[in-house]
N, C-alpha and C. Protein backbone atom coordinates (compact mmCIF):
# COMPACT_ATOMS: atom_id res chain seq x y z
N UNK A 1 44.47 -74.22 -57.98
CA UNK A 1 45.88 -73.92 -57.85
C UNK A 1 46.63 -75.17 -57.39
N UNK A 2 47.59 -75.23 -58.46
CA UNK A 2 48.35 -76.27 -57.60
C UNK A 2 49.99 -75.85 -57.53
N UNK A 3 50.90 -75.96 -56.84
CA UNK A 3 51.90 -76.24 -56.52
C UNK A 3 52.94 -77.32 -57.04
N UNK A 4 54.16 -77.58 -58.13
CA UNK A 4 55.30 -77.88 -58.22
C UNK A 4 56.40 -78.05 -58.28
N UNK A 5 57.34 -78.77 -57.43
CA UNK A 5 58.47 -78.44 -57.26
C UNK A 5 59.48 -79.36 -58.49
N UNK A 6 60.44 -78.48 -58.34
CA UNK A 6 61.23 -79.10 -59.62
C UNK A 6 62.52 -78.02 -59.14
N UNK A 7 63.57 -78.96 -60.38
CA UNK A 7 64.55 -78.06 -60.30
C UNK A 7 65.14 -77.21 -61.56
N UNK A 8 66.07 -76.53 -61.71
CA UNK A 8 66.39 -75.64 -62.21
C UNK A 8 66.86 -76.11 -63.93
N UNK A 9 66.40 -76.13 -64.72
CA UNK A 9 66.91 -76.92 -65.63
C UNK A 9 66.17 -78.04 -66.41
N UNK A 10 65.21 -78.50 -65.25
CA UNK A 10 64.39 -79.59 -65.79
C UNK A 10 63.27 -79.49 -66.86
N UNK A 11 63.00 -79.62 -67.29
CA UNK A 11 61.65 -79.72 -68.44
C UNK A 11 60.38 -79.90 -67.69
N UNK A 12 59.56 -78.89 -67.83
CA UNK A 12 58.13 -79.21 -67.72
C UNK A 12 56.95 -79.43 -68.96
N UNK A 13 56.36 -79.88 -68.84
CA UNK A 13 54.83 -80.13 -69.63
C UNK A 13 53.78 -80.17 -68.95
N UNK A 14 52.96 -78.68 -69.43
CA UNK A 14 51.49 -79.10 -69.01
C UNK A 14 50.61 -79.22 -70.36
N UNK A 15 50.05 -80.34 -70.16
CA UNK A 15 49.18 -80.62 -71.44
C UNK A 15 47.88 -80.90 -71.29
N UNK A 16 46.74 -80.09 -71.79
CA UNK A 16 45.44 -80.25 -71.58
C UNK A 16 45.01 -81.65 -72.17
N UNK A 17 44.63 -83.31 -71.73
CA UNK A 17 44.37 -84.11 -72.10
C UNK A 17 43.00 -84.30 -72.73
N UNK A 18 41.91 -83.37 -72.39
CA UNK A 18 40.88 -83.17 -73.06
C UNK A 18 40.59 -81.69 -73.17
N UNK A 19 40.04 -81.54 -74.38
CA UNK A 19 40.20 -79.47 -74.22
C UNK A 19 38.64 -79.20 -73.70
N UNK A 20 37.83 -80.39 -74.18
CA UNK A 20 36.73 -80.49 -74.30
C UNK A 20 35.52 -78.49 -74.56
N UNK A 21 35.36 -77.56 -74.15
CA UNK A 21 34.92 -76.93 -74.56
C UNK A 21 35.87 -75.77 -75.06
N UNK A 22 37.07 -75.82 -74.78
CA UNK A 22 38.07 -75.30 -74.97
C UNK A 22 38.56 -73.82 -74.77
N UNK A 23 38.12 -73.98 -73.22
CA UNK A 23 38.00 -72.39 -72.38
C UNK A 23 38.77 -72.30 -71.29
N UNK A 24 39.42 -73.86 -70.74
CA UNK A 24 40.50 -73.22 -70.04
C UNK A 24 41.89 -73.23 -70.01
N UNK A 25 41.57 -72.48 -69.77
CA UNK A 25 43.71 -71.91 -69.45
C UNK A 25 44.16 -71.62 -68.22
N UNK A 26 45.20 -71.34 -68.46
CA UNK A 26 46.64 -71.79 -67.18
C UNK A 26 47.46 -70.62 -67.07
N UNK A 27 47.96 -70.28 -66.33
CA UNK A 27 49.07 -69.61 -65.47
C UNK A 27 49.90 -70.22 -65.15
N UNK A 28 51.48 -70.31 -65.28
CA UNK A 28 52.15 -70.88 -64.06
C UNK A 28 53.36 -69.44 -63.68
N UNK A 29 53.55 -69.42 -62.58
CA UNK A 29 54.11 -68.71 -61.90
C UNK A 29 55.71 -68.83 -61.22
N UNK A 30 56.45 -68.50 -61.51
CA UNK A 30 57.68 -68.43 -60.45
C UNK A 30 57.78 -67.90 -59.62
N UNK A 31 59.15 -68.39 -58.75
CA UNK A 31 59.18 -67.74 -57.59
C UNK A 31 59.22 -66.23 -57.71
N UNK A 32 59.07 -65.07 -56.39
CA UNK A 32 58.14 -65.85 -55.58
C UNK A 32 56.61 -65.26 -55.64
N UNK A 33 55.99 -66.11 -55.90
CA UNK A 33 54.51 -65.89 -56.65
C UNK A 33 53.33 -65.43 -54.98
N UNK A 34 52.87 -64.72 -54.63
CA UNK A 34 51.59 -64.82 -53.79
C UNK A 34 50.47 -65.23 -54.21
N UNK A 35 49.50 -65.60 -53.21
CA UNK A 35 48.33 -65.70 -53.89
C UNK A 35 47.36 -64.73 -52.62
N UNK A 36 46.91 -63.75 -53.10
CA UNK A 36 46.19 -62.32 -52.06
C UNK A 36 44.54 -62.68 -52.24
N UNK A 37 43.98 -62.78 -51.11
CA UNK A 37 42.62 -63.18 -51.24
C UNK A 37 41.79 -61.33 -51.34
N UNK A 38 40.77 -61.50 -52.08
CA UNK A 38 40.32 -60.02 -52.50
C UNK A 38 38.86 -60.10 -53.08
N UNK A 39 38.05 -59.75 -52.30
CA UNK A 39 36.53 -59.50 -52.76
C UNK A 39 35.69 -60.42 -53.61
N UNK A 40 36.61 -60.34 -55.03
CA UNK A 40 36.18 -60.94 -55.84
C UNK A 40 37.04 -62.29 -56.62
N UNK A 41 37.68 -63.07 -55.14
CA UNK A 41 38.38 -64.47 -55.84
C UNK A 41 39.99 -63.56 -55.46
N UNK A 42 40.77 -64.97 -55.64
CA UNK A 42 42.02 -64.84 -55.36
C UNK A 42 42.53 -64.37 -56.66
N UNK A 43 43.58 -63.38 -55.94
CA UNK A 43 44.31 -62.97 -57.20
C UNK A 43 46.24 -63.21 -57.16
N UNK A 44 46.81 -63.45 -58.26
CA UNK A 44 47.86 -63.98 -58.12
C UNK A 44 48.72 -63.02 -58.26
N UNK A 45 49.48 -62.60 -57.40
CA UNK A 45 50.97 -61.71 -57.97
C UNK A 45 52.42 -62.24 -58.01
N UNK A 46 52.63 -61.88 -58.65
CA UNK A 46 54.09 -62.42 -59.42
C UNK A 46 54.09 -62.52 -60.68
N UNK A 47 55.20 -63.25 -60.67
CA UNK A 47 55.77 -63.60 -62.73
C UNK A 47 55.51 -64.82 -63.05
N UNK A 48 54.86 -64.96 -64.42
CA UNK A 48 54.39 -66.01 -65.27
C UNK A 48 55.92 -66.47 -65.85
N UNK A 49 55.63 -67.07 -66.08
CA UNK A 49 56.47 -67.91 -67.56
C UNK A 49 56.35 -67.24 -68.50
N UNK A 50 56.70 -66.93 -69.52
CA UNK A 50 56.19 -67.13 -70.66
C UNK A 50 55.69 -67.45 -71.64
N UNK A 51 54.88 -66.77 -72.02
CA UNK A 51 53.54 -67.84 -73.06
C UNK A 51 52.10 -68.26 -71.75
N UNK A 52 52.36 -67.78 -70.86
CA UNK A 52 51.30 -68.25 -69.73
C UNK A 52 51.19 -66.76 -68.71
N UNK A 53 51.14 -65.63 -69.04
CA UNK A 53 50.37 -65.22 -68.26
C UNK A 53 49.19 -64.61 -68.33
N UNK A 54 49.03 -64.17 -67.72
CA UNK A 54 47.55 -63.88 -67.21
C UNK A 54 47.32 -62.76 -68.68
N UNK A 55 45.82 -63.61 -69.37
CA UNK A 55 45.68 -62.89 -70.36
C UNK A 55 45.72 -63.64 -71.82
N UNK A 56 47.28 -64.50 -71.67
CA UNK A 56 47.17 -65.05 -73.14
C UNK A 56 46.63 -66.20 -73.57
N UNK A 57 45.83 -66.53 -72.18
CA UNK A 57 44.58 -67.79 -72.46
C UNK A 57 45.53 -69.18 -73.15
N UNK A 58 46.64 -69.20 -72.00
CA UNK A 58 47.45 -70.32 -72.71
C UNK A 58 46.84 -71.82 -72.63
N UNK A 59 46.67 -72.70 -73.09
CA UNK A 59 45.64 -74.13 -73.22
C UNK A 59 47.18 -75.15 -72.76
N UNK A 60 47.92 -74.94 -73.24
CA UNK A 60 49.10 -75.77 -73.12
C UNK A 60 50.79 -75.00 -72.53
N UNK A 61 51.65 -75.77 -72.33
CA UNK A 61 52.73 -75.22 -72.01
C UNK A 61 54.14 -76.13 -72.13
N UNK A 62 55.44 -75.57 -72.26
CA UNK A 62 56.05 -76.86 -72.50
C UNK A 62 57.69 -75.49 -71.82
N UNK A 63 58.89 -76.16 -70.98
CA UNK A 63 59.53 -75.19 -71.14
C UNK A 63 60.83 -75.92 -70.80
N UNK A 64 62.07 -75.40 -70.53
CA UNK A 64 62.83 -75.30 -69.62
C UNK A 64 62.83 -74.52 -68.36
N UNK A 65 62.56 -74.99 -67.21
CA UNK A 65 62.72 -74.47 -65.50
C UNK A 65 63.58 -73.72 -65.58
N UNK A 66 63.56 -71.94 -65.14
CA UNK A 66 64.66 -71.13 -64.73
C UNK A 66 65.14 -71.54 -63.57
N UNK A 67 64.74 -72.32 -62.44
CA UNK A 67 65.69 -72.47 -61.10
C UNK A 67 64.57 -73.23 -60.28
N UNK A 68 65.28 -73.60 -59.16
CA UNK A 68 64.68 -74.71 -58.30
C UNK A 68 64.13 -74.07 -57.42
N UNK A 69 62.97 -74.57 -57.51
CA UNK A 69 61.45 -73.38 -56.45
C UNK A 69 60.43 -74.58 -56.50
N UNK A 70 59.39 -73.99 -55.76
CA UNK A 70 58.18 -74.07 -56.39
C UNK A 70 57.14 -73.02 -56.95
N UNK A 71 56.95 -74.11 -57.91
CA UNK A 71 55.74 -73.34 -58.95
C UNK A 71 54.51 -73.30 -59.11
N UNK A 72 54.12 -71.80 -59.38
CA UNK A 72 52.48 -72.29 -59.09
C UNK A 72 51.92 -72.11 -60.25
N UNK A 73 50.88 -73.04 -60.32
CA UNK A 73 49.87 -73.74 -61.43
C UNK A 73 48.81 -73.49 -61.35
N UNK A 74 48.03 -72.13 -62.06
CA UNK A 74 46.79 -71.72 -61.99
C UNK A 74 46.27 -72.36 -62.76
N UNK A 75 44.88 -73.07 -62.77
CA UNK A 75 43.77 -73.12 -63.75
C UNK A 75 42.63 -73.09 -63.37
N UNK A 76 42.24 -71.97 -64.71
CA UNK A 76 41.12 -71.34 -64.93
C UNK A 76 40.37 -71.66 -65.79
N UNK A 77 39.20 -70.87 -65.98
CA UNK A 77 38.33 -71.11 -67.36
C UNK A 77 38.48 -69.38 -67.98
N UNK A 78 38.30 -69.38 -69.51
CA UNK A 78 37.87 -68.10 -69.87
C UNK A 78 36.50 -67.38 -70.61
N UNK A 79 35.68 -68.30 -69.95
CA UNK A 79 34.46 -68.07 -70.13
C UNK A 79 33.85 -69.15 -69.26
N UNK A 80 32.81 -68.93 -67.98
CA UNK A 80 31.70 -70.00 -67.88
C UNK A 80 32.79 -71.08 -67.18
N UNK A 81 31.96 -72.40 -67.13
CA UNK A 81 32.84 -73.53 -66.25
C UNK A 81 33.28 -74.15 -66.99
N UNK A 82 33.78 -75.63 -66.74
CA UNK A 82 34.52 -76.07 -67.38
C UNK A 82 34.90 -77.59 -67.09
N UNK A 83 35.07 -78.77 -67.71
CA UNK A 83 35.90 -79.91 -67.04
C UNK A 83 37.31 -79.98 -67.53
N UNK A 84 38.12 -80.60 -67.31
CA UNK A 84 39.17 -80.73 -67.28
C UNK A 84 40.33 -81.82 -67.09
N UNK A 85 41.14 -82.33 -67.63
CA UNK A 85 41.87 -83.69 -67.54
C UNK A 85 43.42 -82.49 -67.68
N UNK A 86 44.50 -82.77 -66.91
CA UNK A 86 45.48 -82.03 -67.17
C UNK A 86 46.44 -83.00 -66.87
N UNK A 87 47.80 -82.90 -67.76
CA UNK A 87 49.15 -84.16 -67.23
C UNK A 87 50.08 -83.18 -67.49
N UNK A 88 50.90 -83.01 -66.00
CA UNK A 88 52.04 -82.11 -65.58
C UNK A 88 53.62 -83.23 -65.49
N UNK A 89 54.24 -83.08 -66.42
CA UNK A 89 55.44 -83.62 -66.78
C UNK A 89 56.44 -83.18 -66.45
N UNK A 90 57.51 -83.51 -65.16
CA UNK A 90 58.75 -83.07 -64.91
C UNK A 90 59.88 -84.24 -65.41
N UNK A 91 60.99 -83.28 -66.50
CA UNK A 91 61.94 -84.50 -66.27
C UNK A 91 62.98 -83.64 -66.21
């Protein structure tokens, strides 16, 4: 999980720089997002973006920011482990 702040308006990019087995995917979350610890791994509540939530095994993302927060940046795998190279773009 990671955390970015930005503002309302700005452009983000998350872009998988290597997909390499090509199993993980991302979440990102708006305000205001929790993260609830539970038995089996943390689980996230709140609202995705669109095109990124939980489920549509998104690999990439690209948007306009609804408002100035911070955002949270799940990544996962959807199967098994995984490596990973990721570049998060605010302008």
């Amino acid at each position: 999980c990671f955390t970015i702040s930005a503002r309302g308006g700005q452009r983000m990019t998350v872009t998988q720089t290597n997909r390499g087995e090509d199993n993980v995917v991302l979440q990102i979350y708006r305000p205001s997002w929790k993260i609830v610890p539970s038995s089996e791994g943390p689980r996230f509540n709140g609202s995705a973006l669109e095109g990124t939530e939980e489920g549509r095994d998104a690999h990439n993302w690209a948007g306009q920011l609804p408002t100035t927060c911070s955002y949270l940046l799940v990544i996962g795998t959807s199967r098994g482990g995984a490596e990973y190279l990721m570049r998060v773009e605010v302008r």
